[in-house]
Protein backbone atom coordinates (compact mmCIF):
# COMPACT_ATOMS: atom_id res chain seq x y z
CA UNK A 1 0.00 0.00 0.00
CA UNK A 2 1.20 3.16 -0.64
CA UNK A 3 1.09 6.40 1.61
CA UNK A 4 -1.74 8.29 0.61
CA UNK A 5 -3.83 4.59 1.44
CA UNK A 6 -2.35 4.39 4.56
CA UNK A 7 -2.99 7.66 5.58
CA UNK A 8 -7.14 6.81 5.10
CA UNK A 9 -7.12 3.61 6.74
CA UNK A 10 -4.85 4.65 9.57
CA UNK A 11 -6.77 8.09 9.98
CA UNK A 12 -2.98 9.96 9.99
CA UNK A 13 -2.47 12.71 7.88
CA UNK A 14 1.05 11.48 5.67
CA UNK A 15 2.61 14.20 7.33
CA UNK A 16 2.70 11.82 10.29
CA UNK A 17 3.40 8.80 9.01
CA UNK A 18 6.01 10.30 7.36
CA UNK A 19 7.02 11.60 11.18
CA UNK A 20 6.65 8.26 12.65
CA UNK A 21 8.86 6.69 10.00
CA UNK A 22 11.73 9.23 10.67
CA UNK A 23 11.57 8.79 14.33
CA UNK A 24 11.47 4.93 14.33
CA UNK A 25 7.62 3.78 14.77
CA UNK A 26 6.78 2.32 11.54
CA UNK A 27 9.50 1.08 9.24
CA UNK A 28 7.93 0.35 6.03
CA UNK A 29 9.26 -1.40 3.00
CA UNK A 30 10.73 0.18 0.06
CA UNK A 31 10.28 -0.61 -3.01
CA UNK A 32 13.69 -0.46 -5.52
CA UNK A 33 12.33 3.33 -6.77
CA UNK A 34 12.20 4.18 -3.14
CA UNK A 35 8.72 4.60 -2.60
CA UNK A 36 7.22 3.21 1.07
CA UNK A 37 5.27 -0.01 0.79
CA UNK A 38 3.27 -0.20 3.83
CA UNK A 39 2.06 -3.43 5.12
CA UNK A 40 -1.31 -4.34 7.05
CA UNK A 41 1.07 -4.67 10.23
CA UNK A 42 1.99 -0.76 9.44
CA UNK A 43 -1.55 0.22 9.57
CA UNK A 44 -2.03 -1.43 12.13
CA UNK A 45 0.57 0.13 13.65
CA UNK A 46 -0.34 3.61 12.65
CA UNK A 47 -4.02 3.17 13.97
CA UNK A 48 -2.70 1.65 17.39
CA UNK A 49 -0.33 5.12 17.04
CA UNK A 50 -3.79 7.15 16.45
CA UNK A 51 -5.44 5.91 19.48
CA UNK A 52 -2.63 5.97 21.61
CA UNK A 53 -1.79 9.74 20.46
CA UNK A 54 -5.83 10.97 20.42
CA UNK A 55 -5.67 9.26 24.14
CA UNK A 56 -2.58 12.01 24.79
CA UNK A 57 0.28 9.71 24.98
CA UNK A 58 3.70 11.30 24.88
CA UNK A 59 5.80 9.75 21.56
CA UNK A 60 7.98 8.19 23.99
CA UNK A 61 4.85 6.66 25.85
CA UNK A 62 4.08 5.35 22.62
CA UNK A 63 7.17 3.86 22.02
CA UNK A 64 7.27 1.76 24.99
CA UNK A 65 3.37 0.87 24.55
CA UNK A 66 3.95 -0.36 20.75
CA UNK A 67 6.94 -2.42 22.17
CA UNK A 68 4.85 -3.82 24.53
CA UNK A 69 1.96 -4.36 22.75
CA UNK A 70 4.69 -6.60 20.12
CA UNK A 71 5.73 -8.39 23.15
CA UNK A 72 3.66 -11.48 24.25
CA UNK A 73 5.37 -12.33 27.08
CA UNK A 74 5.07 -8.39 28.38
CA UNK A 75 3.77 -8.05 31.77
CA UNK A 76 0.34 -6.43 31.92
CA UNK A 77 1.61 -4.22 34.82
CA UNK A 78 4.32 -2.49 32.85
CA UNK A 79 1.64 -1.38 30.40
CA UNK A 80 -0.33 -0.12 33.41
CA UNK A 81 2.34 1.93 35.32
CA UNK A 82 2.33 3.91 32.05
CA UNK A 83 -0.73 4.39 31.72
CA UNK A 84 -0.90 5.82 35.32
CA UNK A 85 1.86 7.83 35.17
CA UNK A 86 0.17 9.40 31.76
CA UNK A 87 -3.08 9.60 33.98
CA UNK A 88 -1.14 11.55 36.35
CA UNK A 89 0.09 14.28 34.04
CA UNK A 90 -4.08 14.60 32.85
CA UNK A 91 -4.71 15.30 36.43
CA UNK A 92 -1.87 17.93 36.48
CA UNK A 93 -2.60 19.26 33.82
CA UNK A 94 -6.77 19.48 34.90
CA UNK A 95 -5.79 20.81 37.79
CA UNK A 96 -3.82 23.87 36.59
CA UNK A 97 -6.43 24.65 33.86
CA UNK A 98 -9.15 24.79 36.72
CA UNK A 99 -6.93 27.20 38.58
CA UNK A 100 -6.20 29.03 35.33
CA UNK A 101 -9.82 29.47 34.42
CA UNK A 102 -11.10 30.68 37.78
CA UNK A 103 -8.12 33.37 37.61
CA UNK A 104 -9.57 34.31 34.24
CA UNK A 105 -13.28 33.96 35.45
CA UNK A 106 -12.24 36.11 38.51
CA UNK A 107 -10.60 38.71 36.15
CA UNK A 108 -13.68 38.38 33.67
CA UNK A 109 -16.16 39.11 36.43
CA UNK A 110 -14.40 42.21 37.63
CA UNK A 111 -13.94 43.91 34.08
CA UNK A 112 -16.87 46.06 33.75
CA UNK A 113 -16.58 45.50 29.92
CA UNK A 114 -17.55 49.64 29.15
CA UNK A 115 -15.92 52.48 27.34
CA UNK A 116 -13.60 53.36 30.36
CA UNK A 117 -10.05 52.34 29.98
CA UNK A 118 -9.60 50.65 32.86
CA UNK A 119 -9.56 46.85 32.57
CA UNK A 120 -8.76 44.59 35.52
CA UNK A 121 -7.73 41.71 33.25
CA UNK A 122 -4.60 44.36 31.81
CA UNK A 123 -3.26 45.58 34.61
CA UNK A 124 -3.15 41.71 36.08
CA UNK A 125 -1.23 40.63 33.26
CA UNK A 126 0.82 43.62 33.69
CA UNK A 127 1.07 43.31 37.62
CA UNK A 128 2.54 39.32 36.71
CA UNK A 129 4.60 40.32 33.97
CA UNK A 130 6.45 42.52 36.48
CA UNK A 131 6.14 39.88 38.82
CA UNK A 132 7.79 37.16 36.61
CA UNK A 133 10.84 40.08 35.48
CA UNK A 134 11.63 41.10 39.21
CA UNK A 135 11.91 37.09 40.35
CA UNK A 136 13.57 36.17 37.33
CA UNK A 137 16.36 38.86 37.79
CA UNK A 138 16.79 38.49 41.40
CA UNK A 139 16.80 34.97 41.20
């Protein structure tokens, strides 16, 4: 199969495949012109790749799942330390966008929204900038 039917069946835009290729994932064939000749096992691959990426899986992550996932004598609880460790970073990352959005609901609420210059939401962002320059050069 070539690239462009790989890309359909896989759901990747070639751009990617073409990524995973150059970082190791998928190692199609090549034909003697040089074009990729993809096997089922590629798009299988590439779809396992999909799911594990639209899940939020670093490419690393990835990595060690697809080597896994090739291994039949893996043990089940390697696969699920990485997964937890991946559910970890969601939480992380959930909990600083709550925080973020009730700063930003906070700021929202106090902006009267009018024809008066002054905006709550600026001078916050200004009043952190300063923050952030006055640690960074003392520190």
């Amino acid at each position: 199969m070539n690239i462009g039917d790989v890309a359909d069946l896989s759901g990747l835009p070639a751009k990617t495949i073409r990524y995973y290729e150059d970082i190791g994932l998928v190692e199609p064939l090549r034909s003697s012109n040089g074009y990729r000749s993809f096997r089922q096992s590629d798009v299988h691959k590439l779809a396992f790749l999909a799911r594990a990426r639209a899940l939020g899986f670093t490419i690393e992550d990835c990595r060690s799942l697809l080597k896994l996932y090739a291994d039949t004598d893996r043990a089940s609880a390697e696969v699920k330390q990485i997964a937890e460790e991946h559910l970890d970073r969601i939480d992380s990352k959930i909990a600083e966008l709550t925080e973020m959005r009730a700063t930003l609901s906070h700021l929202v609420d106090a902006c009267a929204g009018d024809h008066r210059p002054d905006c709550p939401i600026l001078a916050d962002l200004a009043m952190e900038q300063k923050a952030g320059s006055i640690s960074k050069a003392s520190g």
